[in-house]
C-alpha atoms as a PDB file:
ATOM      1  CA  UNK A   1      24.674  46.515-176.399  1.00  0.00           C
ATOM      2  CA  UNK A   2      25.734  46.749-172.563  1.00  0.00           C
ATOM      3  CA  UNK A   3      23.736  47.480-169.841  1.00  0.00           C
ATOM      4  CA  UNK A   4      24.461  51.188-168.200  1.00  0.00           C
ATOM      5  CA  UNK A   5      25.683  50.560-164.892  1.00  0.00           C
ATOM      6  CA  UNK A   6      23.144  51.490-162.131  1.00  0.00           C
ATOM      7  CA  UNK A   7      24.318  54.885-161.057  1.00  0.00           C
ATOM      8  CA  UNK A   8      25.690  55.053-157.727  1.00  0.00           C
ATOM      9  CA  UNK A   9      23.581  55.489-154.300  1.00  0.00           C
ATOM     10  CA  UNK A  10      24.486  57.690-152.185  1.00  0.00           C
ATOM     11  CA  UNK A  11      25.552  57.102-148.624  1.00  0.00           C
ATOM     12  CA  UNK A  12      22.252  58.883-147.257  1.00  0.00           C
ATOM     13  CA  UNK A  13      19.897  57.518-150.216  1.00  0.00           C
ATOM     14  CA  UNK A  14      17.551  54.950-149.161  1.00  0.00           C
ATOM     15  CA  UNK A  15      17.188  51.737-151.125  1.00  0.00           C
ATOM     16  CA  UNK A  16      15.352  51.437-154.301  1.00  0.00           C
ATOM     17  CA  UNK A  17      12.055  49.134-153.757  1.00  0.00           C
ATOM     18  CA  UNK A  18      10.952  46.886-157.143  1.00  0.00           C
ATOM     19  CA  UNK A  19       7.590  48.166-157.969  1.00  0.00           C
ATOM     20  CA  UNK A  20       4.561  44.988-157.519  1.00  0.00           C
ATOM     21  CA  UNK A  21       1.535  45.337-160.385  1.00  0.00           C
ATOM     22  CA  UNK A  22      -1.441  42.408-159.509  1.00  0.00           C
ATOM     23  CA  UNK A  23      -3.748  42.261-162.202  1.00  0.00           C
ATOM     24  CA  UNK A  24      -7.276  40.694-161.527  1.00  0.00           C
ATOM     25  CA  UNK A  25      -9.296  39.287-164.395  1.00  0.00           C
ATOM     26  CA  UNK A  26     -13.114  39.425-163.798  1.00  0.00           C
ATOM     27  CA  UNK A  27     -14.774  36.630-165.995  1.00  0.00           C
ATOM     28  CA  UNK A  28     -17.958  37.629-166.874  1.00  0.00           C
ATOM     29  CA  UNK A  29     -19.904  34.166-166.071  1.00  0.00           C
ATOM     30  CA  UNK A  30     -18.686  33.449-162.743  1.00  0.00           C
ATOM     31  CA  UNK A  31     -22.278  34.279-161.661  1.00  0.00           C
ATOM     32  CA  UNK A  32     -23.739  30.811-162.490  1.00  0.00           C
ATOM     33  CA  UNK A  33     -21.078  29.082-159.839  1.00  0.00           C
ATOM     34  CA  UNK A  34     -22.239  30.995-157.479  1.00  0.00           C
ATOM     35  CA  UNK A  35     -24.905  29.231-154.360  1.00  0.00           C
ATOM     36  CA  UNK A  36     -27.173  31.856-154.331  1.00  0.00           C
ATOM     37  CA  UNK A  37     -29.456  29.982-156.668  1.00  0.00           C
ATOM     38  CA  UNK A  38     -29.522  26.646-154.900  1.00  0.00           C
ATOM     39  CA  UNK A  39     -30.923  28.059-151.939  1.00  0.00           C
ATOM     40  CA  UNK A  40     -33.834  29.187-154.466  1.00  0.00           C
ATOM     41  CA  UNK A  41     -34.454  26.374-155.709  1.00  0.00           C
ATOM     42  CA  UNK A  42     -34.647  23.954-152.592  1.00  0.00           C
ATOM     43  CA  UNK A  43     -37.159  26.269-151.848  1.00  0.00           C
ATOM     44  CA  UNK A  44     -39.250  25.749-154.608  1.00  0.00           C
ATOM     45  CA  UNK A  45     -38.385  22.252-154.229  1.00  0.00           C
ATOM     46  CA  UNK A  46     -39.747  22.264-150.531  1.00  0.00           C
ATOM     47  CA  UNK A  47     -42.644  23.871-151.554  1.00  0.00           C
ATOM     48  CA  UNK A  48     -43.889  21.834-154.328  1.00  0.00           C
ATOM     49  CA  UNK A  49     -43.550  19.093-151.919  1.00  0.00           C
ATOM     50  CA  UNK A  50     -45.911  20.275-149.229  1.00  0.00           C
ATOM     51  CA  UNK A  51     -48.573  21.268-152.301  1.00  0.00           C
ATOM     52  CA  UNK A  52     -48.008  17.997-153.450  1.00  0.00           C
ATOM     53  CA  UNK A  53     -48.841  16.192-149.931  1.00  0.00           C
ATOM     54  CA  UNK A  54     -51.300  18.839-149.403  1.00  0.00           C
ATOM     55  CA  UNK A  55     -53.479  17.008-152.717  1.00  0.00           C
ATOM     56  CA  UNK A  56     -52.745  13.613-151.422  1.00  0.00           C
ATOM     57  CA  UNK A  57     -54.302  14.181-148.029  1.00  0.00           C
ATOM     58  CA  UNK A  58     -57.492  15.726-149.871  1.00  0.00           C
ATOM     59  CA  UNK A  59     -57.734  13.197-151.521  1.00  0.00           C
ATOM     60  CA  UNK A  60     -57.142  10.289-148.918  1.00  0.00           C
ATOM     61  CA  UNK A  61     -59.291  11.768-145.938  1.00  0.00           C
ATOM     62  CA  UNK A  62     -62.513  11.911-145.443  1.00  0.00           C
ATOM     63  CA  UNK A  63     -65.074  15.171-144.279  1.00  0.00           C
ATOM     64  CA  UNK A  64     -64.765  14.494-141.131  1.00  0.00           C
ATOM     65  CA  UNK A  65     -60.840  13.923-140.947  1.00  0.00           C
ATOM     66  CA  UNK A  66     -59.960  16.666-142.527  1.00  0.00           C
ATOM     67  CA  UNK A  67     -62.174  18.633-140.497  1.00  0.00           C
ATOM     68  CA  UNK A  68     -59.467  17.729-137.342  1.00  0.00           C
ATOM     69  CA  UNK A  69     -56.515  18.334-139.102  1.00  0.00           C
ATOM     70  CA  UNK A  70     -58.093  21.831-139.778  1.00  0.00           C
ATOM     71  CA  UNK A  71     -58.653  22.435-136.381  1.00  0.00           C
ATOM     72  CA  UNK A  72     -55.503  21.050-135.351  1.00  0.00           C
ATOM     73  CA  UNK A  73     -53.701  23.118-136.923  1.00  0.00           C
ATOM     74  CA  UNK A  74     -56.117  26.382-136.113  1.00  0.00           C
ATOM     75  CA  UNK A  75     -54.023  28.929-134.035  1.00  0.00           C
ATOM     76  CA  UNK A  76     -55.252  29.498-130.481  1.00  0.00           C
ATOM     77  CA  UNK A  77     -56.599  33.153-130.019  1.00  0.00           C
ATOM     78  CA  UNK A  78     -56.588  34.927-126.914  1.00  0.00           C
ATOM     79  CA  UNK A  79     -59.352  37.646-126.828  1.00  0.00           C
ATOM     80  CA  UNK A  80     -58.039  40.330-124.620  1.00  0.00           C
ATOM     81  CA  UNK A  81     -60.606  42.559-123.113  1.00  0.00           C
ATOM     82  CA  UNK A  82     -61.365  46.092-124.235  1.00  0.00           C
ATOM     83  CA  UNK A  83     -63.331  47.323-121.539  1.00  0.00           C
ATOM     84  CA  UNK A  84     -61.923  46.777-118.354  1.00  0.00           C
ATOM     85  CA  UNK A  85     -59.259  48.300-115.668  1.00  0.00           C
ATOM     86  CA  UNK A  86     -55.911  48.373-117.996  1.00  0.00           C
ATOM     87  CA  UNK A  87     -57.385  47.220-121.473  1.00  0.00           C
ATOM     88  CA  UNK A  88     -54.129  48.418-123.046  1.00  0.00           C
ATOM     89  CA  UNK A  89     -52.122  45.408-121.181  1.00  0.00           C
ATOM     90  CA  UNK A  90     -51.411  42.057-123.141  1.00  0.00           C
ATOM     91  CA  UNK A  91     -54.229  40.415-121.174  1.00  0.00           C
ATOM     92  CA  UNK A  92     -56.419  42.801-120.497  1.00  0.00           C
ATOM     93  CA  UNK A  93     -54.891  44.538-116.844  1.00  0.00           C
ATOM     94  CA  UNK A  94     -51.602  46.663-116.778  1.00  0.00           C
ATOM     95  CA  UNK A  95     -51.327  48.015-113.438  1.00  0.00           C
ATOM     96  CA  UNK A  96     -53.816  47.325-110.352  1.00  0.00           C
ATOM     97  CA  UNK A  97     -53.909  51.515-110.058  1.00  0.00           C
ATOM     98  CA  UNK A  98     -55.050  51.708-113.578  1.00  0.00           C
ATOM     99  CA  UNK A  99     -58.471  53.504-113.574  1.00  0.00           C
ATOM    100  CA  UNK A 100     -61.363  50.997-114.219  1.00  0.00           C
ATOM    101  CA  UNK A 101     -63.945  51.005-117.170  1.00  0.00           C
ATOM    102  CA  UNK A 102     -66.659  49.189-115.279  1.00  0.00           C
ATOM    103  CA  UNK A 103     -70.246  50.932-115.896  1.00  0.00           C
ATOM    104  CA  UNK A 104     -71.657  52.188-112.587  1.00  0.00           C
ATOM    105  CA  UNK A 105     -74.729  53.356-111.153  1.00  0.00           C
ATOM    106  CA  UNK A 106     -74.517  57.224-110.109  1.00  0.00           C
ATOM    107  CA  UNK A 107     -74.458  56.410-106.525  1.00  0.00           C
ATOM    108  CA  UNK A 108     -71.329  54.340-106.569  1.00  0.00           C
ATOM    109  CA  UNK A 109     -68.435  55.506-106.074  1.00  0.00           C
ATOM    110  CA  UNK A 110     -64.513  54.404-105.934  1.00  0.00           C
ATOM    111  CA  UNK A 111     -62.957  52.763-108.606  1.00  0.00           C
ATOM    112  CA  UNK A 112     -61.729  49.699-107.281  1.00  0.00           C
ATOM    113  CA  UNK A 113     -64.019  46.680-106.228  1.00  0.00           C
ATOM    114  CA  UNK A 114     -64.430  43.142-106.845  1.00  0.00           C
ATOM    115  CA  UNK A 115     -67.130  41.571-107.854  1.00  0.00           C
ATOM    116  CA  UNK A 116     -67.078  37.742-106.328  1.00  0.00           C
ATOM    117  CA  UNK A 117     -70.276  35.130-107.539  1.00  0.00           C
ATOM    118  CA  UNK A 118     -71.731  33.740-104.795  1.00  0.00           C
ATOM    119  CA  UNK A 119     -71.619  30.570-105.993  1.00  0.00           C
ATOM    120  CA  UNK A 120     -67.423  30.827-106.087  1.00  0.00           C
ATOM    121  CA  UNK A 121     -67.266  30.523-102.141  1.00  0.00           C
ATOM    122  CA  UNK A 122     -70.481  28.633-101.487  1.00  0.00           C
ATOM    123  CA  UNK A 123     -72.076  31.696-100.202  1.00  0.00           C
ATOM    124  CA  UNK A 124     -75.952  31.089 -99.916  1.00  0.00           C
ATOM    125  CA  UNK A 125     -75.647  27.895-102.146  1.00  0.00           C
ATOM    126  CA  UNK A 126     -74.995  24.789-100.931  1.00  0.00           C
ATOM    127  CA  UNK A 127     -72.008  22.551-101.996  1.00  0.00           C
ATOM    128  CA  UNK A 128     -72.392  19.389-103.490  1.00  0.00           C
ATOM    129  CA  UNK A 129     -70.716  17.733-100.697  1.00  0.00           C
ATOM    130  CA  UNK A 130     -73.317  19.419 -98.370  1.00  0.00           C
ATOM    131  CA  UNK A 131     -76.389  17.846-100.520  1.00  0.00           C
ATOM    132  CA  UNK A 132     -75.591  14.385-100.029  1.00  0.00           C
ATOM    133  CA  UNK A 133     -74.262  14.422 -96.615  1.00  0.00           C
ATOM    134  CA  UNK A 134     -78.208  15.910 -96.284  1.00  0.00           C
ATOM    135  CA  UNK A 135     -79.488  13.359 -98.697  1.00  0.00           C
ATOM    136  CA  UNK A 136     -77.554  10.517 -96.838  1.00  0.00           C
ATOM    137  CA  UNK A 137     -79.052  11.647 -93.044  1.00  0.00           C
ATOM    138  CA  UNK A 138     -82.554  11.231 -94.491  1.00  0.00           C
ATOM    139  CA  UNK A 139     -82.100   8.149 -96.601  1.00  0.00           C
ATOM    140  CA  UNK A 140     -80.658   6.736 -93.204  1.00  0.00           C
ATOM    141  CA  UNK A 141     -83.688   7.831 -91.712  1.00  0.00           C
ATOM    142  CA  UNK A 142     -85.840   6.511 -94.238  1.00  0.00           C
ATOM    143  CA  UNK A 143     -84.728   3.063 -93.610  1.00  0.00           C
ATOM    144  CA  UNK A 144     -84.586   2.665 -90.156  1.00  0.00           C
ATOM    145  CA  UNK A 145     -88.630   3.444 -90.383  1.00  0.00           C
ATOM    146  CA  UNK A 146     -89.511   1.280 -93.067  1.00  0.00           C
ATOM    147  CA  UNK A 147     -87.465  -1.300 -91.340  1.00  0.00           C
ATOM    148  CA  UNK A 148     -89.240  -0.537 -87.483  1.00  0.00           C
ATOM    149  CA  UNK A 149     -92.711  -0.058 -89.282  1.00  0.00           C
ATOM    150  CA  UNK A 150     -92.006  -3.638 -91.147  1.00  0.00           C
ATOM    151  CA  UNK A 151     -90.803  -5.709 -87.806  1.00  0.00           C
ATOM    152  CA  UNK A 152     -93.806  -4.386 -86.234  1.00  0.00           C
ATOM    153  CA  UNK A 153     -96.096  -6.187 -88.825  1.00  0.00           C
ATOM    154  CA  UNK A 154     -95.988  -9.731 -88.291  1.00  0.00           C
ATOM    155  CA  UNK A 155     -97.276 -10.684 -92.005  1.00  0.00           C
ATOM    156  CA  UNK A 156     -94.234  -8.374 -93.125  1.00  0.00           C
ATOM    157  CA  UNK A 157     -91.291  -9.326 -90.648  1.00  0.00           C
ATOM    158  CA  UNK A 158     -90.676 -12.539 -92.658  1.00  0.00           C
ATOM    159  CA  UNK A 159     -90.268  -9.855 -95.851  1.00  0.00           C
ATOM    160  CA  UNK A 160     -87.316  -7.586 -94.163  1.00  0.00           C
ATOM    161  CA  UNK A 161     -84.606 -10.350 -96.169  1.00  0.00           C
ATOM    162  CA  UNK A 162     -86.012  -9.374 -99.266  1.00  0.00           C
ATOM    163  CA  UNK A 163     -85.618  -5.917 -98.882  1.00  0.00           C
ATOM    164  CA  UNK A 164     -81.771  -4.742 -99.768  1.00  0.00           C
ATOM    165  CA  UNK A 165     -80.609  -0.952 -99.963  1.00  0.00           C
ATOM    166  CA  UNK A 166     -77.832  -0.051-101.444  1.00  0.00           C
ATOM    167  CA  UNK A 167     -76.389   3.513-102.280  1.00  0.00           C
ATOM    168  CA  UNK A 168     -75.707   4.335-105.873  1.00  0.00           C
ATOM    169  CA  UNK A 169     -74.575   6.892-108.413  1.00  0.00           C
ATOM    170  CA  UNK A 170     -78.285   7.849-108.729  1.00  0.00           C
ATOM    171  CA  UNK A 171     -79.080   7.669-104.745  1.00  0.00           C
ATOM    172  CA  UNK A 172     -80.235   4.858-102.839  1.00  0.00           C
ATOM    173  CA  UNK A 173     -81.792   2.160-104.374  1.00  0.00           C
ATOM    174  CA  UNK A 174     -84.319  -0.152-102.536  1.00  0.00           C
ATOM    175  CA  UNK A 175     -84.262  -3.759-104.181  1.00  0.00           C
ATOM    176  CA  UNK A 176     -87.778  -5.875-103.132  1.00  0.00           C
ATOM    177  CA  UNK A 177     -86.061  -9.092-104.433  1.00  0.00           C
ATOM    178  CA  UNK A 178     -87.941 -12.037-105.085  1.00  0.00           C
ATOM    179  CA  UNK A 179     -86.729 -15.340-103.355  1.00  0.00           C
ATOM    180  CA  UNK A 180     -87.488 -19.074-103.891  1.00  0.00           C
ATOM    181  CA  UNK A 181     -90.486 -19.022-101.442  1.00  0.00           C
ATOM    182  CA  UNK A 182     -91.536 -15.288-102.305  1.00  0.00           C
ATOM    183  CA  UNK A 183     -92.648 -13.626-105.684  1.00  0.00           C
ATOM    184  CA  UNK A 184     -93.530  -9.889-105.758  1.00  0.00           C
ATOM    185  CA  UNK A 185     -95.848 -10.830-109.189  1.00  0.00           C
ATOM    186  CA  UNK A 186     -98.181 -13.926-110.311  1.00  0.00           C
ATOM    187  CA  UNK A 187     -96.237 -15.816-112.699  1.00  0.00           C
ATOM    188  CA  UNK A 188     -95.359 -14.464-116.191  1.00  0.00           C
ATOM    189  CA  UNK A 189     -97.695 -11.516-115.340  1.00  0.00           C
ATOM    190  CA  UNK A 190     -97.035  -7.728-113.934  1.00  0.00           C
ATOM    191  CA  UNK A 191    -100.019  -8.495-111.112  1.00  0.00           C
ATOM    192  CA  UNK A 192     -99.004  -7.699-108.149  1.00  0.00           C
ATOM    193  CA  UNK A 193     -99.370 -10.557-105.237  1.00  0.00           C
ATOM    194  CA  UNK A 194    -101.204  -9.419-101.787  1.00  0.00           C
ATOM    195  CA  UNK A 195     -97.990  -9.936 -99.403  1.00  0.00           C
ATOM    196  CA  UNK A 196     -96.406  -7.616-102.496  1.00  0.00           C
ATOM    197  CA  UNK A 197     -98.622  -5.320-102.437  1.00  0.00           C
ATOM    198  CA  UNK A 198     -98.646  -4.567 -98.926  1.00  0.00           C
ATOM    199  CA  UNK A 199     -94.951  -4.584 -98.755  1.00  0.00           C
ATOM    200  CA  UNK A 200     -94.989  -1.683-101.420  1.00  0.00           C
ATOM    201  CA  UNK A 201     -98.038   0.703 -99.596  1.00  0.00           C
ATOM    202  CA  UNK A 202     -95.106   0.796 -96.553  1.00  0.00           C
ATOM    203  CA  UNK A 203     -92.111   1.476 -98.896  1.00  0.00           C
ATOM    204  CA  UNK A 204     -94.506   4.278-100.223  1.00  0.00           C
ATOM    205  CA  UNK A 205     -95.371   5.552 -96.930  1.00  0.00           C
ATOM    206  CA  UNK A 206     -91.575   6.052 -95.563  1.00  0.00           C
ATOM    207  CA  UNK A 207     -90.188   7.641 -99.284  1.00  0.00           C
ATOM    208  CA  UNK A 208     -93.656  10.158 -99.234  1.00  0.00           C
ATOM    209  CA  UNK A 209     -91.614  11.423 -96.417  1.00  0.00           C
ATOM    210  CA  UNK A 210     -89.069  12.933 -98.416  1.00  0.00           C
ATOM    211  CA  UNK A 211     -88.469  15.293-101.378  1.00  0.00           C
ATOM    212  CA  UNK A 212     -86.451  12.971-103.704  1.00  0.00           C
ATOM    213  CA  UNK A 213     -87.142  12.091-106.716  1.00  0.00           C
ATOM    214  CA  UNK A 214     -87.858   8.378-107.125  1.00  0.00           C
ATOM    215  CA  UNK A 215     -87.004   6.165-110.547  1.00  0.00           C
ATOM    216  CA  UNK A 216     -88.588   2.991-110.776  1.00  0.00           C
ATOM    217  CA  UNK A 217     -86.629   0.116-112.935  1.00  0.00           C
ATOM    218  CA  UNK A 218     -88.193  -3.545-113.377  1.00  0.00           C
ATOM    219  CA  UNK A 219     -86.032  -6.934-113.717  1.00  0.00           C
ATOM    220  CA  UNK A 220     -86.318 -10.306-114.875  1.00  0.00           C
ATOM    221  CA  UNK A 221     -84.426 -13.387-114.817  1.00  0.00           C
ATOM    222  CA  UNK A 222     -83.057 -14.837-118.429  1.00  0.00           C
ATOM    223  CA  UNK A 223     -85.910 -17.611-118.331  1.00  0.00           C
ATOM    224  CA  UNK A 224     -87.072 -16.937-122.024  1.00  0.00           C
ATOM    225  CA  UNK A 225     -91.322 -17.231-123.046  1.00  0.00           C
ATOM    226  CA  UNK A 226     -92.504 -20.046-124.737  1.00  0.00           C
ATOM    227  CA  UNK A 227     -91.859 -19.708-128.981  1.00  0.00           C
ATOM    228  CA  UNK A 228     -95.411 -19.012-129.158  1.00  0.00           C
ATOM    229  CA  UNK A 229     -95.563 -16.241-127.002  1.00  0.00           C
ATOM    230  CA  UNK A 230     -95.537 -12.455-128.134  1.00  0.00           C
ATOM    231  CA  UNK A 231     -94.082 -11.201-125.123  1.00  0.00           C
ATOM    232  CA  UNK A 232     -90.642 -10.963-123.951  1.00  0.00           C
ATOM    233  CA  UNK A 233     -88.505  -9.783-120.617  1.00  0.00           C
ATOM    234  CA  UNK A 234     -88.608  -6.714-122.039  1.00  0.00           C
ATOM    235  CA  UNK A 235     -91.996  -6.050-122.209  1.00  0.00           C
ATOM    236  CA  UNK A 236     -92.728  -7.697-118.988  1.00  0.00           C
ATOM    237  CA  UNK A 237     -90.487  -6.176-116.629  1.00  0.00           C
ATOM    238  CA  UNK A 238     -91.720  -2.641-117.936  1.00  0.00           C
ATOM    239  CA  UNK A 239     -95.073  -3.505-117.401  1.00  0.00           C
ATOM    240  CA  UNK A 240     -94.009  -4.465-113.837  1.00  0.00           C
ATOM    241  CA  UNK A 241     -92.176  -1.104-113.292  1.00  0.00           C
ATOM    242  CA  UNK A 242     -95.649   0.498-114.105  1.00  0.00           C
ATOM    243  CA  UNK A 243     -97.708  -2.051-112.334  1.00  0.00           C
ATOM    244  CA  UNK A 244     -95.390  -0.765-109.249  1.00  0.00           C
ATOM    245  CA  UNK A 245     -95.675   3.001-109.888  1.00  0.00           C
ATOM    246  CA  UNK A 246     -99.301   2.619-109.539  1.00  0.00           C
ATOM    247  CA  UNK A 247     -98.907   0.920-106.471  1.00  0.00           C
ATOM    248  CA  UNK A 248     -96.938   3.696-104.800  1.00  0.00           C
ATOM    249  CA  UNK A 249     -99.361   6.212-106.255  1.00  0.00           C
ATOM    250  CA  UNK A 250    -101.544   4.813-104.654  1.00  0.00           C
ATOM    251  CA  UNK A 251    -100.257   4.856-101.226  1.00  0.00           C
ATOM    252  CA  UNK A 252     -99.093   8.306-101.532  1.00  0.00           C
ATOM    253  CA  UNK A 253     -96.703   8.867-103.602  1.00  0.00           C
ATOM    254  CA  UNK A 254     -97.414  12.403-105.911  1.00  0.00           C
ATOM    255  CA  UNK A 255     -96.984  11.763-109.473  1.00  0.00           C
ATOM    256  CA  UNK A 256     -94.436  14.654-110.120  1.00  0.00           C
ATOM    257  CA  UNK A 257     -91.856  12.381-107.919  1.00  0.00           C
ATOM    258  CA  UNK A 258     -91.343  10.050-110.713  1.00  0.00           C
ATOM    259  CA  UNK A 259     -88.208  10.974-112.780  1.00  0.00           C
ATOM    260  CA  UNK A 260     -88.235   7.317-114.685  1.00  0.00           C
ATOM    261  CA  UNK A 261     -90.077   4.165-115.266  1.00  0.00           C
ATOM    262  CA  UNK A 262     -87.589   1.656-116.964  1.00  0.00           C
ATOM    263  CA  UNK A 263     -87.825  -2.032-117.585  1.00  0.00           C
ATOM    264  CA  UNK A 264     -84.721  -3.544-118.234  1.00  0.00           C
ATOM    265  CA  UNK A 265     -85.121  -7.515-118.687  1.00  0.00           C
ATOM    266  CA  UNK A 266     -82.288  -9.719-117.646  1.00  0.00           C
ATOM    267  CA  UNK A 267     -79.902  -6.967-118.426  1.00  0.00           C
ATOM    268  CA  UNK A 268     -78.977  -5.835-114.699  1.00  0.00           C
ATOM    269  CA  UNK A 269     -78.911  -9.126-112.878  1.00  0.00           C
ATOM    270  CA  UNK A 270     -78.570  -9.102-109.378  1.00  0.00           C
ATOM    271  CA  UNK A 271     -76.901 -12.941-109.327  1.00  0.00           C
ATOM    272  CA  UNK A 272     -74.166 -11.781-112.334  1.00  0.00           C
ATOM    273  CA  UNK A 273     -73.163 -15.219-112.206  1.00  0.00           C
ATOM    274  CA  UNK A 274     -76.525 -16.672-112.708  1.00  0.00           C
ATOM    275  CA  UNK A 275     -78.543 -14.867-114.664  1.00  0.00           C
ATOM    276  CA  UNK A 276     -81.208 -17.899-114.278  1.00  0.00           C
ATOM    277  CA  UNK A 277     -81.693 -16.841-110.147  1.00  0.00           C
ATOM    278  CA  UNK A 278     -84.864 -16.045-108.939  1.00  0.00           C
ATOM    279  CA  UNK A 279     -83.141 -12.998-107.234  1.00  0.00           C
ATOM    280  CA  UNK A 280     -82.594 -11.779-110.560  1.00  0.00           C
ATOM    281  CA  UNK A 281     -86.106 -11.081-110.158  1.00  0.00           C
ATOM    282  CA  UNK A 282     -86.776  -7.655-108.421  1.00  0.00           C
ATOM    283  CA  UNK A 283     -88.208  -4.134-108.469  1.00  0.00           C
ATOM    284  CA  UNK A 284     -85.595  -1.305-107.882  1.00  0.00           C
ATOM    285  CA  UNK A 285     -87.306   1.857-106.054  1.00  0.00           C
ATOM    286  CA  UNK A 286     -84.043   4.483-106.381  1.00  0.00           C
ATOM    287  CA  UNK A 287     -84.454   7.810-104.185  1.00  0.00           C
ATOM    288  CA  UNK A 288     -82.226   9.875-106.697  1.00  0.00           C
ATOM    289  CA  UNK A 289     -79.873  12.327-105.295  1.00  0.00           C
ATOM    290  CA  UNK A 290     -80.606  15.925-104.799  1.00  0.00           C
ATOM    291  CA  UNK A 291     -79.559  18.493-107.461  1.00  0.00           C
ATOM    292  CA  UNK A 292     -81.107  21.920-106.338  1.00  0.00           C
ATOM    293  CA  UNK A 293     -83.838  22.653-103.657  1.00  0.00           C
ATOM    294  CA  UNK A 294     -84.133  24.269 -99.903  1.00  0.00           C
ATOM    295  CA  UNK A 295     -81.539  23.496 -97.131  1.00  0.00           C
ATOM    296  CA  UNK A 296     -84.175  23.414 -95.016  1.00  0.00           C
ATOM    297  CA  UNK A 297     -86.706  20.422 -96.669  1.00  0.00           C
ATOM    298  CA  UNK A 298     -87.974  18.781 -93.331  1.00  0.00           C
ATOM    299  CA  UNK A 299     -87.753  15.240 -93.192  1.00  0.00           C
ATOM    300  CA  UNK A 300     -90.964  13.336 -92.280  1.00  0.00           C
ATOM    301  CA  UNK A 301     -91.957  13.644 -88.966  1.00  0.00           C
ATOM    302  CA  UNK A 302     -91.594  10.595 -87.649  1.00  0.00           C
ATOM    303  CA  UNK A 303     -88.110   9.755 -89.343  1.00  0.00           C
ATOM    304  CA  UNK A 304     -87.110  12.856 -87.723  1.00  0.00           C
ATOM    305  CA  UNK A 305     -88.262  11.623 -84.197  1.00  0.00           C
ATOM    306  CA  UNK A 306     -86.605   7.999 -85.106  1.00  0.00           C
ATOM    307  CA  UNK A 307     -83.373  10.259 -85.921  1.00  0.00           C
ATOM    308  CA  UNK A 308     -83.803  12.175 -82.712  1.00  0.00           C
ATOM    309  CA  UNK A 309     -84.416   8.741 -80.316  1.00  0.00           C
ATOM    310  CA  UNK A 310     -81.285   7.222 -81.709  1.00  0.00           C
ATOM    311  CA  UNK A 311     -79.195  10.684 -80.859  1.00  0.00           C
ATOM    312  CA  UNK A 312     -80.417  10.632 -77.255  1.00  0.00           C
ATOM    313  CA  UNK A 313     -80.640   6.885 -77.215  1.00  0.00           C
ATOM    314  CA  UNK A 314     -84.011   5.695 -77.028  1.00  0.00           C
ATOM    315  CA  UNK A 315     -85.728   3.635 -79.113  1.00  0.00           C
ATOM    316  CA  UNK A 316     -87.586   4.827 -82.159  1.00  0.00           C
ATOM    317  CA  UNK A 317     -91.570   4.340 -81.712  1.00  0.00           C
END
């Protein structure tokens, strides 16, 4: 059978468009392509991991170790205050008009004041700086007595090379060092010989003059005892630190002054490169540094005269 002719347009007719049908099919599993569940599961993944090396550093650490990696990993807190000018601020101040919270007494008034310790601009309190520059005037005082009162005696003038000062961490310490012609003790014993003896009542006349405390430490050369013997360095040069706490008790020196009587052996040599010199032999006498006390401790009075000679230059008496 033909096919009618398409009827005929007419002039003014606009042109017949074909008609376009899209049909979309929708399967119904498509879901399980999808990523959505990957993401999931490296997650678990991930997680399972970390529980997993959480066990194995339980079980491979110690109290103690795992005690840091706790604390490592503790977050840092910042407390802010509650009761102060501008609590509501993120550390505690929000605007320097904000009215205080500060308890007062009823007869201040104003709300706006700062309260500055003492202590933060030296105020009454001396600095530490300020200490030892006061420590260091009378330990220079100190020695320019015991050395005057010693080249005055003529028994101890030949003693002033044994006598070494040196300033410390702990203060000044006073070495009475033996040498090969002088011993401060009989052999092997923690008796004090007379020249010793005598050299010690000056040392504790000059340090009596000031308030420092005063630690006493005994040495020894490495010369070991006979294998018979039941003593030891050890026991000796303690025994010769109290042997010469007695001895500046004795000539003045007020118990309370002692901070520490130590005996150290060969431990602290003098020589370090001979531990077998007689030098290694000594009593240390250390004026410690001051920590607290009055500004205005007076020296003793005649360092303070020796002090005042050398300022105007004359001679100390």
């Amino acid at each position: 059978m033909a096919k009618p002719p398409a009827p005929k347009r007419g002039k003014n007719e606009p042109e017949i468009q074909p008609v376009i049908i899209v049909k979309k099919i929708i399967a119904g599993h498509g879901g399980h392509h999808g990523g959505a569940w990957k993401v999931a599961y490296a997650d678990f993944v991930t997680a399972m991991m970390a529980f997993f090396l959480l066990l194995w550093i339980l079980g491979a650490t110690n109290e103690k170790q795992r005690k840091g990696i706790a604390d490592y990993f503790t977050p840092t807190l910042v407390e802010m205050r509650q009761k102060s000018a501008g609590a509501s601020g993120a550390f505690g101040g929000d605007s320097i008009i904000s009215k205080e919270n500060y308890a007062k007494r009823a007869s201040q008034t104003g709300t706006k004041s700062i309260t500055i310790p003492k202590d933060a601009t030296g105020g009454e309190k001396e600095g530490a700086a300020d200490v030892r520059t006061r420590d260091r005037k009378r330990f220079v005082a100190m020695k320019k007595l015991l050395e005057q009162r010693m080249a005055k005696d003529p028994g101890l003038r030949k003693l002033m090379k044994v006598v070494r000062f040196t300033e410390t961490r702990e203060g000044l310490r006073i070495d009475l060092v033996d040498e090969a012609d002088f011993s401060m003790f009989a052999l092997g014993t923690d008796r004090l010989l007379p020249e010793a003896r005598r050299l010690m009542g000056e040392v504790a006349r000059v340090i009596d003059g000031i308030p420092n405390g005063v630690i006493v430490r005994g040495h020894t050369d490495a010369l070991p005892y006979a294998a018979d013997r039941t003593s030891n360095n050890w026991m000796l040069s303690t025994a010769r630190a109290e042997a010469t706490r007695r001895a500046l008790g004795d000539n003045g020196v007020l118990a309370y002054r002692f901070a520490r009587i130590e005996g150290v052996a060969d431990r602290e040599p003098y020589v370090p490169g001979d531990r077998y010199d007689p030098r290694n032999r000594r009593m240390s006498v250390t004026l410690t540094w001051s920590t607290a006390g009055p500004a205005d401790q007076p020296l003793a009075p005649q360092a303070v005269a020796d002090a005042e000679g050398e300022r105007d230059g004359k001679p100390g008496a």
